[in-house]
Every structure is written in C-alpha cells, then in structure tokens.
C-alpha atoms as a PDB file:
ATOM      1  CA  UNK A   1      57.291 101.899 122.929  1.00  0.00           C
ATOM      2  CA  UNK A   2      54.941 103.797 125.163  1.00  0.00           C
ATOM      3  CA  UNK A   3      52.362 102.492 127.322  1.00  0.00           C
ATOM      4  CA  UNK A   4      49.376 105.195 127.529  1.00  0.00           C
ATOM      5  CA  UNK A   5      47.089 104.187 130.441  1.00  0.00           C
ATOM      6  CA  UNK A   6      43.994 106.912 130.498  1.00  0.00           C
ATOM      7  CA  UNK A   7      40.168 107.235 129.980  1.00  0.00           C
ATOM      8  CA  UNK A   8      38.853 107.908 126.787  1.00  0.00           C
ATOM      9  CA  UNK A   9      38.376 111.798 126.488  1.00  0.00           C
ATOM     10  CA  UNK A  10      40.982 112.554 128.442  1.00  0.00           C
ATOM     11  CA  UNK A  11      42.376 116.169 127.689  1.00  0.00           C
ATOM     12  CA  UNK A  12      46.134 115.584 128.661  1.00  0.00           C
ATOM     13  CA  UNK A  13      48.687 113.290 129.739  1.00  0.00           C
ATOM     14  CA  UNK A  14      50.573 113.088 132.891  1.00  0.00           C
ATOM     15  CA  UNK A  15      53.748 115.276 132.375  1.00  0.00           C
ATOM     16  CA  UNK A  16      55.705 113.425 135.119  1.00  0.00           C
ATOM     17  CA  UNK A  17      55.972 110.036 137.035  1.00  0.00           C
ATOM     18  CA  UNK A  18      55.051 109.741 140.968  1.00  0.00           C
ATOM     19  CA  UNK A  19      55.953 106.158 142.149  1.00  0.00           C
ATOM     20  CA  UNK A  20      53.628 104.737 144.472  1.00  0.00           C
ATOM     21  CA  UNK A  21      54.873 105.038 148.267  1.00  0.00           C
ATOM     22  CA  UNK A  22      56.667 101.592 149.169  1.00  0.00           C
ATOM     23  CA  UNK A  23      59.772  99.866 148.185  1.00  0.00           C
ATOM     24  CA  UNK A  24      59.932  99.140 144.510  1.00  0.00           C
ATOM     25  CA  UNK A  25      61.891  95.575 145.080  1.00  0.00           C
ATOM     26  CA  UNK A  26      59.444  93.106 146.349  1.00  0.00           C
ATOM     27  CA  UNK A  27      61.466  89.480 146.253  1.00  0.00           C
ATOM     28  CA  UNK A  28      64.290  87.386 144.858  1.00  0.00           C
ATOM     29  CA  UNK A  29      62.709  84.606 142.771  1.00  0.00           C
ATOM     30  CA  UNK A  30      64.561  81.881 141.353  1.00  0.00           C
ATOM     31  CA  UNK A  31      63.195  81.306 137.925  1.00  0.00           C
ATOM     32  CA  UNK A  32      64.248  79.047 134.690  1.00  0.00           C
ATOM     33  CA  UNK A  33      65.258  80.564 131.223  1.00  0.00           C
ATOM     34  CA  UNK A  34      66.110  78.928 128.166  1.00  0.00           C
ATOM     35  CA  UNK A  35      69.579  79.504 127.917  1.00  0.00           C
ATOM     36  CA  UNK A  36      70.330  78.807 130.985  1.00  0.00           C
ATOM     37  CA  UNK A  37      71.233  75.248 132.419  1.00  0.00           C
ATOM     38  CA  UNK A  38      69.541  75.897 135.930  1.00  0.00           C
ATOM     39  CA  UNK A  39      67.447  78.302 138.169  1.00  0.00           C
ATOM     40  CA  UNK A  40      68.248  82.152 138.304  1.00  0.00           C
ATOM     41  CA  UNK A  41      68.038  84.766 140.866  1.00  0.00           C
ATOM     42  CA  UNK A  42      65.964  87.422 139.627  1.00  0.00           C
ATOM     43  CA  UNK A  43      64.887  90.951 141.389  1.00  0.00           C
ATOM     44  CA  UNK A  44      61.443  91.465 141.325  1.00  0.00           C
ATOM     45  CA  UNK A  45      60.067  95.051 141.188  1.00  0.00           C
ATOM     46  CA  UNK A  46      56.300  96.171 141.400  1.00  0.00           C
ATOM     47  CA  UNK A  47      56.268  98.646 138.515  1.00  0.00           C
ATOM     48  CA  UNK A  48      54.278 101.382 140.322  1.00  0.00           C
ATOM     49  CA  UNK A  49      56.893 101.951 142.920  1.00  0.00           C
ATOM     50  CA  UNK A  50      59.991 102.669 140.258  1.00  0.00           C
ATOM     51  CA  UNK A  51      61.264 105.840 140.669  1.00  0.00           C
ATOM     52  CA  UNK A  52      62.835 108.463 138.096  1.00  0.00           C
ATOM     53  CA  UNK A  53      66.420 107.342 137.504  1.00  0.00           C
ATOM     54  CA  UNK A  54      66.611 104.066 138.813  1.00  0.00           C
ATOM     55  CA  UNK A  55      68.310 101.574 137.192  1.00  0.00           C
ATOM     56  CA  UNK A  56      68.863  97.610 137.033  1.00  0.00           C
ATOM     57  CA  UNK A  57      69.685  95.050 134.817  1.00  0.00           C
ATOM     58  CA  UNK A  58      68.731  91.502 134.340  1.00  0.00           C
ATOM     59  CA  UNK A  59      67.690  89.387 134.999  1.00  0.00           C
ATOM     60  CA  UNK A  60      64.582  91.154 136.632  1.00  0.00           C
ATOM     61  CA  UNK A  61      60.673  90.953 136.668  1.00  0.00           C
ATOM     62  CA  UNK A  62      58.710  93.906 136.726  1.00  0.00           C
ATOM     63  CA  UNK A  63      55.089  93.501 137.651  1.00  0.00           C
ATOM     64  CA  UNK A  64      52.367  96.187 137.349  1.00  0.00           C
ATOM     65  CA  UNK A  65      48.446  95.504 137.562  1.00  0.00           C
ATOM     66  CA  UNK A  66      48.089  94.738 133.710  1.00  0.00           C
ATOM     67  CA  UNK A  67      51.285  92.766 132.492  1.00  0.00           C
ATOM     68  CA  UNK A  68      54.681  91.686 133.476  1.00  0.00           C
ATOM     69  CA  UNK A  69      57.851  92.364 132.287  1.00  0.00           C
ATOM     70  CA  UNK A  70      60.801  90.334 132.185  1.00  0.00           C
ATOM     71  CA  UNK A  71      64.254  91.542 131.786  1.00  0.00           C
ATOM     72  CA  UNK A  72      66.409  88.962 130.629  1.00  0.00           C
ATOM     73  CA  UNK A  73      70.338  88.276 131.336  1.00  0.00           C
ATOM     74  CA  UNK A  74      72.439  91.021 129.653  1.00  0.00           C
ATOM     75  CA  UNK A  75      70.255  94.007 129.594  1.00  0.00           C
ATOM     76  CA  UNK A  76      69.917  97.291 131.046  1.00  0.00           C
ATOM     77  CA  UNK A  77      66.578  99.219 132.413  1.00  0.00           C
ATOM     78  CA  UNK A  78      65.780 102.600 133.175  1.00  0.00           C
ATOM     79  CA  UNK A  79      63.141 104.240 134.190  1.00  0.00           C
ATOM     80  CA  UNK A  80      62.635 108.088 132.782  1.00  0.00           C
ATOM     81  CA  UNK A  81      60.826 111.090 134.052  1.00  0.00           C
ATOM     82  CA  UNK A  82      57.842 110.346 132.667  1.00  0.00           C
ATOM     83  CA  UNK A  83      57.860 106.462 134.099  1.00  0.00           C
ATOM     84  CA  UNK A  84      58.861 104.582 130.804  1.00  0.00           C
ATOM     85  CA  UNK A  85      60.981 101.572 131.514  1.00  0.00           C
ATOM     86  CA  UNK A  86      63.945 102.195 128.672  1.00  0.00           C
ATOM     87  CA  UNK A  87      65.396  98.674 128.424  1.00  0.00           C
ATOM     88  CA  UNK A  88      68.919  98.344 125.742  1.00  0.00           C
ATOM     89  CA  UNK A  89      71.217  95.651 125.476  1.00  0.00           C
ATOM     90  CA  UNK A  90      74.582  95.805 127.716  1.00  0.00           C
ATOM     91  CA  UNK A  91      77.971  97.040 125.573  1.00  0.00           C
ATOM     92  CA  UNK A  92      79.611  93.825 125.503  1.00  0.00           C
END
C-alpha cells in the first residue's frame, strides 16, 4: 500500500524521503491490546522524522498529522527510500 500525499495537478512525485529534523522516537507509552493480559510498552515514533533504513518492530505507534499506525507484537517495520513504512510478520 502506498500513501500519496500531493495537490491535485501535481506533475510528479517526490523521488526520495527527507525526514523532518528531530528525533523520530517521541515516548514509551504503556498501552492495552487484546491478546495481551496487561499494559505494554510501546515506542512511539512521529512518522515525519523516520529516516531511510530504520527499522523496529512491535509493538510501536507511529503518528503522522493524518492517521496513526500501530504495529502490533510480532512484526517488523521498515522504512524505504521513498518513506513507505514496509511492515511483514516476524519468521517465527
């Protein structure tokens, strides 16, 4: 899946990802998920800071300005050259 953010009309698309200038991990947050039987620590990353080639797994929360992303227990992200989160499952 691919997010396009852009203005109608527009003649091209960005060709590569610049993060925005501060640290992409905001917080811990302790949050609740089904299958678990109490709280969990969970990174939380503002989306517009992720760099090309970082990497976590979850569980995570990755904000940006129009939807958030949660990365549940068990998978992977990664964020390509062009800024696309590519979450998989772990090998198990």
């Amino acid at each position: 899946m691919r997010t396009v953010h852009g203005v109608a009309g527009a003649s091209s698309l960005q060709d590569d990802w610049t993060p925005a200038p501060e640290p992409a991990l905001i917080r811990k947050a302790r949050i609740l998920l089904p299958e678990q039987r109490s709280a969990v620590e969970a990174a939380v990353y503002n989306r517009a800071a992720l760099r090309a080639g970082d990497s976590f797994g979850g569980p995570a929360i990755i904000e940006q300005d129009d939807t958030t992303t949660l990365l549940t227990p068990g998978w992977q992200c990664r964020v390509d050259t062009l800024g696309n989160l590519l979450a998989r499952a772990h090998d198990t």
